[in-house]
N, C-alpha and C. Protein backbone atom coordinates (compact mmCIF):
# COMPACT_ATOMS: atom_id res chain seq x y z
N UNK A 1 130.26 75.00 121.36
CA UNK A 1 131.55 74.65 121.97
C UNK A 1 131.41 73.32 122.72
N UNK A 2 132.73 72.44 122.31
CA UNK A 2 132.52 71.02 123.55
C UNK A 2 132.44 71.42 124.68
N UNK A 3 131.34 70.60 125.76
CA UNK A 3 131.68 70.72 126.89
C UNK A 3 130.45 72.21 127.17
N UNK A 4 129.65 72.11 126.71
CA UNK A 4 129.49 73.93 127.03
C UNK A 4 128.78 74.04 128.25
N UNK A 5 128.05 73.26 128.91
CA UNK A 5 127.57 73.44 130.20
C UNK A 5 128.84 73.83 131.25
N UNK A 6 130.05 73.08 131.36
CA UNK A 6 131.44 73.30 132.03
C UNK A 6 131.89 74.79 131.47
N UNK A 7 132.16 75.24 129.99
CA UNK A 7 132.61 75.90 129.44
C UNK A 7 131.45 77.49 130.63
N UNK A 8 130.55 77.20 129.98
CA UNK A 8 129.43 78.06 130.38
C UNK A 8 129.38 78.77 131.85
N UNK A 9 129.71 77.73 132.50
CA UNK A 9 129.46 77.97 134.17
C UNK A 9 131.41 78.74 134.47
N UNK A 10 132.41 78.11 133.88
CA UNK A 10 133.70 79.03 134.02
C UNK A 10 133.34 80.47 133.09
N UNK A 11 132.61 80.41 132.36
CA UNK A 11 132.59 81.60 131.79
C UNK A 11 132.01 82.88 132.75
N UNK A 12 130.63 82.17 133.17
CA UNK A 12 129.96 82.91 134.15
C UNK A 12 130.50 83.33 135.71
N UNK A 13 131.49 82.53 136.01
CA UNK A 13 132.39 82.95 137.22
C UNK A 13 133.33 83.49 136.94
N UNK A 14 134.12 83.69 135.72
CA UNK A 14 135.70 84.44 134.92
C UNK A 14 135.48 84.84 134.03
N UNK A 15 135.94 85.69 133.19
CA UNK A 15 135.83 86.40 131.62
C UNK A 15 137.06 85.40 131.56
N UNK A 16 136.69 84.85 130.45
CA UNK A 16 137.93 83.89 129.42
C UNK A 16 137.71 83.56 128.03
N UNK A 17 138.61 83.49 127.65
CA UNK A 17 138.88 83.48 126.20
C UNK A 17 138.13 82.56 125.85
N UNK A 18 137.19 81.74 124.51
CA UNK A 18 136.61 80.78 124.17
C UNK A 18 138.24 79.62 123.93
N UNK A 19 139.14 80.39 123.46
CA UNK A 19 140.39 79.60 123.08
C UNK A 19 140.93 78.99 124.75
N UNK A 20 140.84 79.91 125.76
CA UNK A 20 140.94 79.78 127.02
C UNK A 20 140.49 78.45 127.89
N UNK A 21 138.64 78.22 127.39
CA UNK A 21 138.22 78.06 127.55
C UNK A 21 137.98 76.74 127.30
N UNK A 22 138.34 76.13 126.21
CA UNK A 22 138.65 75.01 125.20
C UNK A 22 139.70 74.32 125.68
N UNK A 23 140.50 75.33 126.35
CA UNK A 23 141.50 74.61 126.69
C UNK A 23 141.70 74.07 128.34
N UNK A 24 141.14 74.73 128.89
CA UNK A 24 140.34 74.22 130.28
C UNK A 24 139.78 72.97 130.27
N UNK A 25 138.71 73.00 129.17
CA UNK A 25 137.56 72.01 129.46
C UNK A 25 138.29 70.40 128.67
N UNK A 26 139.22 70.73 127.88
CA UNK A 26 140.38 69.84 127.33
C UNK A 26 140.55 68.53 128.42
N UNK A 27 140.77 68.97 129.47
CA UNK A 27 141.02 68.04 130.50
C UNK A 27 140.16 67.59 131.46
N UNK A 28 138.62 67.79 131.34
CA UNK A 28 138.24 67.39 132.00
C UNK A 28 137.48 66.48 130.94
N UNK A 29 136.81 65.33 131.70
CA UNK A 29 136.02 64.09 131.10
C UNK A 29 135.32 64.11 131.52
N UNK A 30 133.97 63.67 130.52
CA UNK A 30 132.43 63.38 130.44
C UNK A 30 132.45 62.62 131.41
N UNK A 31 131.25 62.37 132.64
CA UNK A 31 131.06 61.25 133.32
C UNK A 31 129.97 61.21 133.79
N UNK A 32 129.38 60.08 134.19
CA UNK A 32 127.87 59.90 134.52
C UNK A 32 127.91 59.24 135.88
N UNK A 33 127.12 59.65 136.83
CA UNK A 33 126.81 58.30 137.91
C UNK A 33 125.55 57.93 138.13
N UNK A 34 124.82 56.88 137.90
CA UNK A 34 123.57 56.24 138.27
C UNK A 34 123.13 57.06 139.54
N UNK A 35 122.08 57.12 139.59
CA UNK A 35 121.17 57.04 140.90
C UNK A 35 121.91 56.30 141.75
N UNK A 36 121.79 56.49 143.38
CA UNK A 36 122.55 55.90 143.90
C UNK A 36 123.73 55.63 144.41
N UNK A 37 124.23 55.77 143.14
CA UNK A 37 126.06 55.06 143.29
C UNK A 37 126.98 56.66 143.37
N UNK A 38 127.92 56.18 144.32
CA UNK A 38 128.48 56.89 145.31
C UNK A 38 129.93 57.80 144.10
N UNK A 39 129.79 58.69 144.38
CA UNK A 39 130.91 59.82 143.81
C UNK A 39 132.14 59.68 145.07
N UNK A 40 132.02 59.84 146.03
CA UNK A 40 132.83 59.38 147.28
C UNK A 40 132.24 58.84 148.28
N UNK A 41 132.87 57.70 148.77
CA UNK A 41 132.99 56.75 150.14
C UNK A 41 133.82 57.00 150.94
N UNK A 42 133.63 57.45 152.39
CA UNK A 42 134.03 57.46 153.33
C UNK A 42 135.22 56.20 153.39
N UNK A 43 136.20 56.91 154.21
CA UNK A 43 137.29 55.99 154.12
C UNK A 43 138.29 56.13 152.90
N UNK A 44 137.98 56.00 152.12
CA UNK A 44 138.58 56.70 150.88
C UNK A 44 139.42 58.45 150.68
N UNK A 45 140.49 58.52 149.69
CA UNK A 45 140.91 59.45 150.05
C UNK A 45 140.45 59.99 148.27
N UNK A 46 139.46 61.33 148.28
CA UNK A 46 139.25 61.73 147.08
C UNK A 46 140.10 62.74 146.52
N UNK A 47 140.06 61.77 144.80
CA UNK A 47 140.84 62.61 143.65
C UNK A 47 139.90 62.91 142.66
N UNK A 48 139.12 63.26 142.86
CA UNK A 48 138.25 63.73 142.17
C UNK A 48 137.39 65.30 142.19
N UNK A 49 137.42 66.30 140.83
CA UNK A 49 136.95 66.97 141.47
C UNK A 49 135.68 67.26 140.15
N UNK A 50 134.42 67.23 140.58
CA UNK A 50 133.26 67.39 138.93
C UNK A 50 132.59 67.79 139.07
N UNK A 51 132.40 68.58 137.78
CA UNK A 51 131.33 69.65 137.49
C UNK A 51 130.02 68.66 137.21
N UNK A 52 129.07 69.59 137.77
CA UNK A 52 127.60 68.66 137.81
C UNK A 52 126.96 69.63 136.79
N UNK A 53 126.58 68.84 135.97
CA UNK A 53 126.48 69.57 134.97
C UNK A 53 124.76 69.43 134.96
N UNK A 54 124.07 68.21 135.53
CA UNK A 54 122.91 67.96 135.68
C UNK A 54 122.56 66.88 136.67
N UNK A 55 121.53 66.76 137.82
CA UNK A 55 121.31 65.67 138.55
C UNK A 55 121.05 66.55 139.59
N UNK A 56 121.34 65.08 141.10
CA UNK A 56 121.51 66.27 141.89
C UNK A 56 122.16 64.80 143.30
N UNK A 57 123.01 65.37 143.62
CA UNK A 57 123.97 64.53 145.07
C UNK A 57 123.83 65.14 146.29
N UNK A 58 123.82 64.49 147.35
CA UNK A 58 124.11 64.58 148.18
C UNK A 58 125.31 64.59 149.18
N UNK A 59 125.65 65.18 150.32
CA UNK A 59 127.00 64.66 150.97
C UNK A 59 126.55 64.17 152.55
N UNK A 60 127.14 62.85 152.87
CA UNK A 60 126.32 63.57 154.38
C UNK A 60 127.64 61.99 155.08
N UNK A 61 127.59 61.84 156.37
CA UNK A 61 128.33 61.36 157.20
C UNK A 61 127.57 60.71 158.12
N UNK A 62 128.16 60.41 159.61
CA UNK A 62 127.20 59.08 160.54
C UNK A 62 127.74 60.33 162.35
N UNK A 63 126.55 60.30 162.65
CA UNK A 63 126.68 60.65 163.90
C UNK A 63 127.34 59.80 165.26
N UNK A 64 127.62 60.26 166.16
CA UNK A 64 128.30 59.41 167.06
C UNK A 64 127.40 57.88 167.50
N UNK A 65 126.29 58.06 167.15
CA UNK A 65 125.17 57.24 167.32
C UNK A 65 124.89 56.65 165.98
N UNK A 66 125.61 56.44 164.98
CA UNK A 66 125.41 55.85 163.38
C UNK A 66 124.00 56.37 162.61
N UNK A 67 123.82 57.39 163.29
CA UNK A 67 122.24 57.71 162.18
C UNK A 67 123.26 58.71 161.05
N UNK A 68 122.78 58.74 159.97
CA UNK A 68 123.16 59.62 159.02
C UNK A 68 122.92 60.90 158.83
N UNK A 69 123.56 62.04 158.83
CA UNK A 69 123.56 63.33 158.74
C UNK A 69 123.74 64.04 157.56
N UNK A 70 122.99 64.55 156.63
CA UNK A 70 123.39 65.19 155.36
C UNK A 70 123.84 66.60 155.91
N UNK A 71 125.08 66.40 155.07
CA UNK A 71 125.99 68.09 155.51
C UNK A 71 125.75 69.06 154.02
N UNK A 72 125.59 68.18 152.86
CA UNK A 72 125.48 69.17 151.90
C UNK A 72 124.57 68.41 150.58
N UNK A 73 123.95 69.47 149.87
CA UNK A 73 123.34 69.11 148.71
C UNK A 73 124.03 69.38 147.45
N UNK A 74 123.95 68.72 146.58
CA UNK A 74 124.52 69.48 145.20
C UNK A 74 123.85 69.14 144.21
N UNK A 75 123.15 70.60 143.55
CA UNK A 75 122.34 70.81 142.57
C UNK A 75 123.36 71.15 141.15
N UNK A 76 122.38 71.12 140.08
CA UNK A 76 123.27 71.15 139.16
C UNK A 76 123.60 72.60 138.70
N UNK A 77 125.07 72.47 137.80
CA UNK A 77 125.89 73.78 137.94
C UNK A 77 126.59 74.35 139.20
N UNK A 78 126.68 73.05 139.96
CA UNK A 78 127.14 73.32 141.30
C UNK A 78 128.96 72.35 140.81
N UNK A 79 129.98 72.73 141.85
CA UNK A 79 131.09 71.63 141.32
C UNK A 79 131.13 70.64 142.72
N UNK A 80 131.28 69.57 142.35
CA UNK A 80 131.11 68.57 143.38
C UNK A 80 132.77 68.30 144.27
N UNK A 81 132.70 68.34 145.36
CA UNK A 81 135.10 67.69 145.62
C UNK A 81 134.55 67.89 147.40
N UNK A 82 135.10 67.01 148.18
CA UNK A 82 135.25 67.06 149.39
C UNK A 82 136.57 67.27 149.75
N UNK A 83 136.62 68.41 150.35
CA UNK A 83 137.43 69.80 150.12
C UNK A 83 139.11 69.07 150.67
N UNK A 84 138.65 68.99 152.23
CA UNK A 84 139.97 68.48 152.84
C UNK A 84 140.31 67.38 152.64
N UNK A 85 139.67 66.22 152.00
CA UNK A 85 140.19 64.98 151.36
C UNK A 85 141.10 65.28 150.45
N UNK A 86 140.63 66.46 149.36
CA UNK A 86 140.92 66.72 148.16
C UNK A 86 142.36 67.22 147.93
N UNK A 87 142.13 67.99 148.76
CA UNK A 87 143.44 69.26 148.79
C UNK A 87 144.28 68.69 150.11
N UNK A 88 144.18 67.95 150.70
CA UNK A 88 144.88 68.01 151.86
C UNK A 88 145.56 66.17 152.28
N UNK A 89 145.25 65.24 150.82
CA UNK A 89 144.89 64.32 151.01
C UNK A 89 144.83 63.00 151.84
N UNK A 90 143.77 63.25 152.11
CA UNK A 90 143.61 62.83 153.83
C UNK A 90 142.10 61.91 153.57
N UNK A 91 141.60 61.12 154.26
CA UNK A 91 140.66 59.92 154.53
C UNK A 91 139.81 60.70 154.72
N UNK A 92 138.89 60.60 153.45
CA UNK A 92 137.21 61.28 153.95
C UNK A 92 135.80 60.99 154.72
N UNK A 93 136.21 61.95 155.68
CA UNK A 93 134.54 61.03 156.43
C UNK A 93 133.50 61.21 156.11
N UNK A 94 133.12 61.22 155.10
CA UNK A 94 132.01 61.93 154.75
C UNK A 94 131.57 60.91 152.78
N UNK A 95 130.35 60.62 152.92
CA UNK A 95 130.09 60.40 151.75
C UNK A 95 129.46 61.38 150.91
N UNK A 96 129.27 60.88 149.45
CA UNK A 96 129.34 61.88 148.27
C UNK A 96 128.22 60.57 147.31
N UNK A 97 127.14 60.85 147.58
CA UNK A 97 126.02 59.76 146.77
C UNK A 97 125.15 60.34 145.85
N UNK A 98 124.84 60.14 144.35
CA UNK A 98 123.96 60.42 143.71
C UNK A 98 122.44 60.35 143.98
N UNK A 99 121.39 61.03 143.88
CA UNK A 99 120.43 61.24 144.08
C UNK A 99 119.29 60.76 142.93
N UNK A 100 119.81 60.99 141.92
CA UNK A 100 119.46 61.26 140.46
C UNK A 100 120.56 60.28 139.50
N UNK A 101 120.36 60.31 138.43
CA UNK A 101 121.30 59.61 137.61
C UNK A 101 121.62 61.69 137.18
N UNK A 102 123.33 61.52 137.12
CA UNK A 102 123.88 62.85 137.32
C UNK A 102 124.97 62.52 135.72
N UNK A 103 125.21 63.47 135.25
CA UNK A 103 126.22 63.87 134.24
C UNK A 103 126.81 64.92 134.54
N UNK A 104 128.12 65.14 134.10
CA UNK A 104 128.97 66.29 134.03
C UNK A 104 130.58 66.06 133.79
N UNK A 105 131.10 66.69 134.40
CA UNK A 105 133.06 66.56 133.75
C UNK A 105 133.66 66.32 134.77
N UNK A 106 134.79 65.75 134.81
CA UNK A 106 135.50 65.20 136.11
C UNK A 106 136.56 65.56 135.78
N UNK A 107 137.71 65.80 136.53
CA UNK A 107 139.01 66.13 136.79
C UNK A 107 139.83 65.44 137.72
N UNK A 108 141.06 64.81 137.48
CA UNK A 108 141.45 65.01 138.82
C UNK A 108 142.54 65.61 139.28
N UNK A 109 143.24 65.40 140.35
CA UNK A 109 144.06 66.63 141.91
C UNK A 109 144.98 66.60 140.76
N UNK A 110 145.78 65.93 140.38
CA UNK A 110 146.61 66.13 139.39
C UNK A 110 146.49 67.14 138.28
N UNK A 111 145.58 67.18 137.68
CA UNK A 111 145.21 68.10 136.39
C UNK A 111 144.42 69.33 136.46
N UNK A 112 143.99 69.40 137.68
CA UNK A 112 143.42 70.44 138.61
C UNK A 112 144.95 71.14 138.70
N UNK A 113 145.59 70.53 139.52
CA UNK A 113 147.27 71.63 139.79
C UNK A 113 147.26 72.14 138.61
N UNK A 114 147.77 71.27 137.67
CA UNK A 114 148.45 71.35 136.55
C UNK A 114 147.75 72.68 135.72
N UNK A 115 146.41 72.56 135.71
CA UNK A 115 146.09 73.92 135.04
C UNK A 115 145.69 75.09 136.42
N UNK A 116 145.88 74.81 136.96
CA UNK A 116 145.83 76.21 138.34
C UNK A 116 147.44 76.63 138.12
N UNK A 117 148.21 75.71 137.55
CA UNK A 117 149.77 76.55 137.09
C UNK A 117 149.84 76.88 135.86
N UNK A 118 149.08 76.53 135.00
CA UNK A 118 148.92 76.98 133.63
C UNK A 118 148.46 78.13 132.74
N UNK A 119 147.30 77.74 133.50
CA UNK A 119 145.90 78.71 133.13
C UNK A 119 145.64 79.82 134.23
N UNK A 120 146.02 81.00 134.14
CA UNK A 120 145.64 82.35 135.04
C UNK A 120 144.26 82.58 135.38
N UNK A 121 143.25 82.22 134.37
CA UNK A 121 142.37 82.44 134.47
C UNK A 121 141.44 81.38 135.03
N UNK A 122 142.03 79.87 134.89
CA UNK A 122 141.13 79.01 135.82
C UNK A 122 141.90 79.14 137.15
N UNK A 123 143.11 79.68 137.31
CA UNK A 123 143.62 79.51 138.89
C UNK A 123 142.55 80.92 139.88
N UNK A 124 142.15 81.55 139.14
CA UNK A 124 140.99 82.66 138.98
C UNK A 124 139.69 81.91 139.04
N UNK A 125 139.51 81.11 138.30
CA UNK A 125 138.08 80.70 138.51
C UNK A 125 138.51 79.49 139.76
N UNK A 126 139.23 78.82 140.50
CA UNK A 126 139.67 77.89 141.22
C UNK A 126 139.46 78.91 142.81
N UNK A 127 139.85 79.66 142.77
CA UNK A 127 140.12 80.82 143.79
C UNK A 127 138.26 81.62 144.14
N UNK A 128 137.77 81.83 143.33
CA UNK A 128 136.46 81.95 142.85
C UNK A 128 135.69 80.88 143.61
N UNK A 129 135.59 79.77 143.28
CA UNK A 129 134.65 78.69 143.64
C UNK A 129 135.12 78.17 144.96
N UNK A 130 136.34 78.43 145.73
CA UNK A 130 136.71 78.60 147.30
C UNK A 130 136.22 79.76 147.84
N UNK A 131 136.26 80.61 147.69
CA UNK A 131 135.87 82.04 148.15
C UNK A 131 134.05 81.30 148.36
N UNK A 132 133.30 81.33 147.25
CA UNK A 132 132.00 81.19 147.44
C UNK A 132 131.56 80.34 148.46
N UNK A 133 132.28 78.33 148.50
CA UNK A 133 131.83 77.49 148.96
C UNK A 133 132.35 77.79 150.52
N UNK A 134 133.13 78.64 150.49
CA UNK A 134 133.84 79.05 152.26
C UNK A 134 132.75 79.66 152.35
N UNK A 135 132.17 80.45 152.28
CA UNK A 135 131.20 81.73 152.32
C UNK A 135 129.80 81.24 152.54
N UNK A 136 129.66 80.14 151.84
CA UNK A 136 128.41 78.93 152.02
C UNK A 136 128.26 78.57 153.11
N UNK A 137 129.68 77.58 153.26
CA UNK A 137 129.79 76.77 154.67
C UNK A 137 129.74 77.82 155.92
N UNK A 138 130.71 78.81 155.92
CA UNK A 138 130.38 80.06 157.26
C UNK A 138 129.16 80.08 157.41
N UNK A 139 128.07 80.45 156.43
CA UNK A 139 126.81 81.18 156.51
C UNK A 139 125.82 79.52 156.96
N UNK A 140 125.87 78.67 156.58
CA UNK A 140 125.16 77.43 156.97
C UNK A 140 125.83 76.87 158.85
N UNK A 141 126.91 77.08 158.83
CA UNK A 141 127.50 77.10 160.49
C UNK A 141 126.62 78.05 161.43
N UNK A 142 126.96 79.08 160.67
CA UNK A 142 126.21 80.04 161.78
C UNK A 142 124.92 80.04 161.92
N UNK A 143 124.16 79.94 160.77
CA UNK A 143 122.80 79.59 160.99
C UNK A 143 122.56 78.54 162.08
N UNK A 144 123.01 77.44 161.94
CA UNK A 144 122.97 76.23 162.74
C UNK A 144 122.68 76.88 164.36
N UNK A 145 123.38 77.96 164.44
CA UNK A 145 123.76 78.62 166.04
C UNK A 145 122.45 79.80 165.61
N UNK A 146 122.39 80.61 165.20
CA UNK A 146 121.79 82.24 165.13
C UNK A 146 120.58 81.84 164.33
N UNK A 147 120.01 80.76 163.75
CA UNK A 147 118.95 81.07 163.29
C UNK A 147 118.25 79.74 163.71
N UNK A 148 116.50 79.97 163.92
CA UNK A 148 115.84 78.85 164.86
C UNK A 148 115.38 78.12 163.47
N UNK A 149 115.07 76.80 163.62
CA UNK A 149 114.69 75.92 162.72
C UNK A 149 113.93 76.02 161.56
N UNK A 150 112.66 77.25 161.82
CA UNK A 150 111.63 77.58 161.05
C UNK A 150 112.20 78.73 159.79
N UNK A 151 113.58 79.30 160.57
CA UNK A 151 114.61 80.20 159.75
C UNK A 151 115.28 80.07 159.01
N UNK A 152 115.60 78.48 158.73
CA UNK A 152 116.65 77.66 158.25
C UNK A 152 116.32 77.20 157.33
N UNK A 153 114.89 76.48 157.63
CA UNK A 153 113.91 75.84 156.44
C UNK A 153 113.42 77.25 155.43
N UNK A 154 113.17 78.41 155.90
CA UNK A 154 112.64 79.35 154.84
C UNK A 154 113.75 79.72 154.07
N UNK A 155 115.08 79.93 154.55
CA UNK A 155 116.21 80.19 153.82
C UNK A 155 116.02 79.05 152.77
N UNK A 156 116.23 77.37 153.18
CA UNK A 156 116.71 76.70 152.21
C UNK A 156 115.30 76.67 151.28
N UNK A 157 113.99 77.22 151.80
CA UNK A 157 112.92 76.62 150.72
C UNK A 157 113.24 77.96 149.69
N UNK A 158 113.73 79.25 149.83
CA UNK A 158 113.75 80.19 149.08
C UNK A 158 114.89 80.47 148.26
N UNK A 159 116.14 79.63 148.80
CA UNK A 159 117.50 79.52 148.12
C UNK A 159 117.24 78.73 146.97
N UNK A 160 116.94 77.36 147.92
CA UNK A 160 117.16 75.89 147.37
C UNK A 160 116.43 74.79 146.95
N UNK A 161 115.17 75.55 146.25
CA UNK A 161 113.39 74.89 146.31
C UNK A 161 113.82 73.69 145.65
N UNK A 162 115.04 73.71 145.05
CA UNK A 162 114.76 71.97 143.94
C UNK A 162 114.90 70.82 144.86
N UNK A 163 116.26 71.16 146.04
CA UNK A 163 116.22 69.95 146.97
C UNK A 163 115.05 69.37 147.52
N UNK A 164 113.69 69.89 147.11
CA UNK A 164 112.48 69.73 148.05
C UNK A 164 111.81 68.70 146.82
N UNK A 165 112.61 68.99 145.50
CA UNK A 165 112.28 67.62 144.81
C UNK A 165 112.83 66.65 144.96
N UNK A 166 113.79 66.55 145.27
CA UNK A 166 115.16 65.24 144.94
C UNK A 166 114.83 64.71 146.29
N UNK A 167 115.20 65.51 147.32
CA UNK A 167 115.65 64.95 148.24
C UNK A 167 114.14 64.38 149.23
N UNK A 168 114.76 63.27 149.94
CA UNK A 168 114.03 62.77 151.30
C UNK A 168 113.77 63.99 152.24
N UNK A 169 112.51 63.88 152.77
CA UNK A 169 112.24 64.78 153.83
C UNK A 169 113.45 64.64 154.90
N UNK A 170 113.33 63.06 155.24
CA UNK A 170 114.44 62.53 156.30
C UNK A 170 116.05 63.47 156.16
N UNK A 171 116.51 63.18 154.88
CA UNK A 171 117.38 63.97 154.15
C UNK A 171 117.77 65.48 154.88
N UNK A 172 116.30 66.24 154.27
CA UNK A 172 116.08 67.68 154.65
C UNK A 172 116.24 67.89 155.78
N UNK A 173 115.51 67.36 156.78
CA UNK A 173 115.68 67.31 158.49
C UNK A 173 116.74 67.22 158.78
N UNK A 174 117.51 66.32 158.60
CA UNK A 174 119.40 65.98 159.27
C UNK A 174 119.85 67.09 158.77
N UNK A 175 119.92 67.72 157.70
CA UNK A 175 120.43 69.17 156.88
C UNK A 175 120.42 69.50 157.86
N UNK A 176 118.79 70.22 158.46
CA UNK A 176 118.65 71.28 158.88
C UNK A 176 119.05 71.61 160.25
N UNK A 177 119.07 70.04 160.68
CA UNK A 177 119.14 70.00 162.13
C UNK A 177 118.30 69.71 162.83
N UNK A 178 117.16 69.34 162.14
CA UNK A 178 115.61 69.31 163.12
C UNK A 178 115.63 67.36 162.94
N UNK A 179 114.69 67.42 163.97
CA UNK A 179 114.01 65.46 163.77
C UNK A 179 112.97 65.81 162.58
N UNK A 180 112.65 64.52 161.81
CA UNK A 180 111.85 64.10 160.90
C UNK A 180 110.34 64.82 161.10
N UNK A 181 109.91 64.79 162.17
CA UNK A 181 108.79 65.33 163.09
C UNK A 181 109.02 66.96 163.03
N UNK A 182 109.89 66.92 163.52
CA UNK A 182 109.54 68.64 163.55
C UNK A 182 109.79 69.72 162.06
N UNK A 183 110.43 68.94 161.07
CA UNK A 183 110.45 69.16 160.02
C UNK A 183 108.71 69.38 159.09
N UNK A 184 107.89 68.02 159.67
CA UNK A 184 106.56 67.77 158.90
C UNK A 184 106.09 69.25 159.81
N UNK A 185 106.22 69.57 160.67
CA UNK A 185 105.38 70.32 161.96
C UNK A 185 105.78 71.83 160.98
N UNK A 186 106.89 71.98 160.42
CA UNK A 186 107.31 73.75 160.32
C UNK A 186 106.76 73.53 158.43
N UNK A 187 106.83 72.09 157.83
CA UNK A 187 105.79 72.68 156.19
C UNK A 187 104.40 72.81 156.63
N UNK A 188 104.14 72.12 157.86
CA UNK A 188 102.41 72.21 157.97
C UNK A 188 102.08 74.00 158.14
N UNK A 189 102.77 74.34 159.06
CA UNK A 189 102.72 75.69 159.20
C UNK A 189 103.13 76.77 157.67
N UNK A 190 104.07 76.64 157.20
CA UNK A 190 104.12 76.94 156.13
C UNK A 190 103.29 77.08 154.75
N UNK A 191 102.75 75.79 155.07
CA UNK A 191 101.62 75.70 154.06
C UNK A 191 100.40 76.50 154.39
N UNK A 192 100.14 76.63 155.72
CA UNK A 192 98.91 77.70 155.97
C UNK A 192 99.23 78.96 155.84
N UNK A 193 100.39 79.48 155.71
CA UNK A 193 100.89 80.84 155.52
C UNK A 193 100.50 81.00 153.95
N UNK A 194 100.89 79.96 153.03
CA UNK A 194 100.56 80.06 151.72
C UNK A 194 99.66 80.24 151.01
């Protein structure tokens, strides 16, 4: 089937028709971004919403003090959209940068509606992939508060072991919340547990 990595991953979140299915992936387009180069820029208001079909991005923003903060990772089979830009369209503070040279399907706010009024079953899989990424973000908030640094890092090394390829340590630390330093301090320990 065209498209079957996209096709594949709606299949695995919805039961849908292959005819269903074909017709979903109809509207979305192949797209690639280099290493590097930015899926969203701050300041900008995003219409974009894409399936990562392979690679791996980052999201992250500037503290009141301009150091950079990564708020989110995105591995592949993950869908990439900065939520309240997207849906709410409004000036995003937050950037959206490739890590990897990335492929997958793009959509945009327009054709997103258009089949969330069309298609029952992607307004189902649309409803689906909010439910989860709300459920993400709650559970990464609260950690931030209820779980201590060394708790945070074992979650993401046991969730999320690939970011420990892609990404900058520096990267990992702003995630987690820790300095650069105390990040090296909780793998040293880790590694002697191993």
């Amino acid at each position: 089937m065209h498209k079957k990595p996209l096709t594949d991953f709606i299949q695995n979140t919805i039961p849908a028709s292959n005819e269903t299915l074909t017709a979903i992936a109809a509207h979305f387009e192949e797209k690639t971004f280099l290493k590097n180069e930015y899926f969203l820029k701050e300041g900008n208001v995003s219409n974009s919403y894409f399936f990562l079909a392979d690679g791996f991005m980052r999201a992250f923003t500037f503290d009141t003090d301009g150091n950079e903060v990564t708020t989110y990772f995105y591995t592949r089979n993950r869908v990439v959209f900065e939520a309240s830009s997207f849906f709410m369209h409004t000036i995003s503070t937050e950037n959206i940068q490739a890590l990897t040279d990335c492929t997958g399907y793009i959509i945009t706010f327009e054709k997103l509606n258009l089949l969330f009024h069309s298609i029952p079953e992607f307004r189902e899989f649309g409803r689906a992939m909010l439910v989860k990424e709300f459920v993400a973000f709650k559970q990464r908030t609260l950690a931030m508060i209820n779980k201590s640094a060394e708790e945070r890092y074992e979650n993401l090394i046991s969730s999320e072991k690939e970011i420990f390829k892609y990404a900058r340590l520096k990267y990992i630390a702003s995630y987690l919340g820790i300095t650069d330093t105390s990040l090296s301090r909780i793998r040293r320990e880790f590694s002697k547990k191993e």
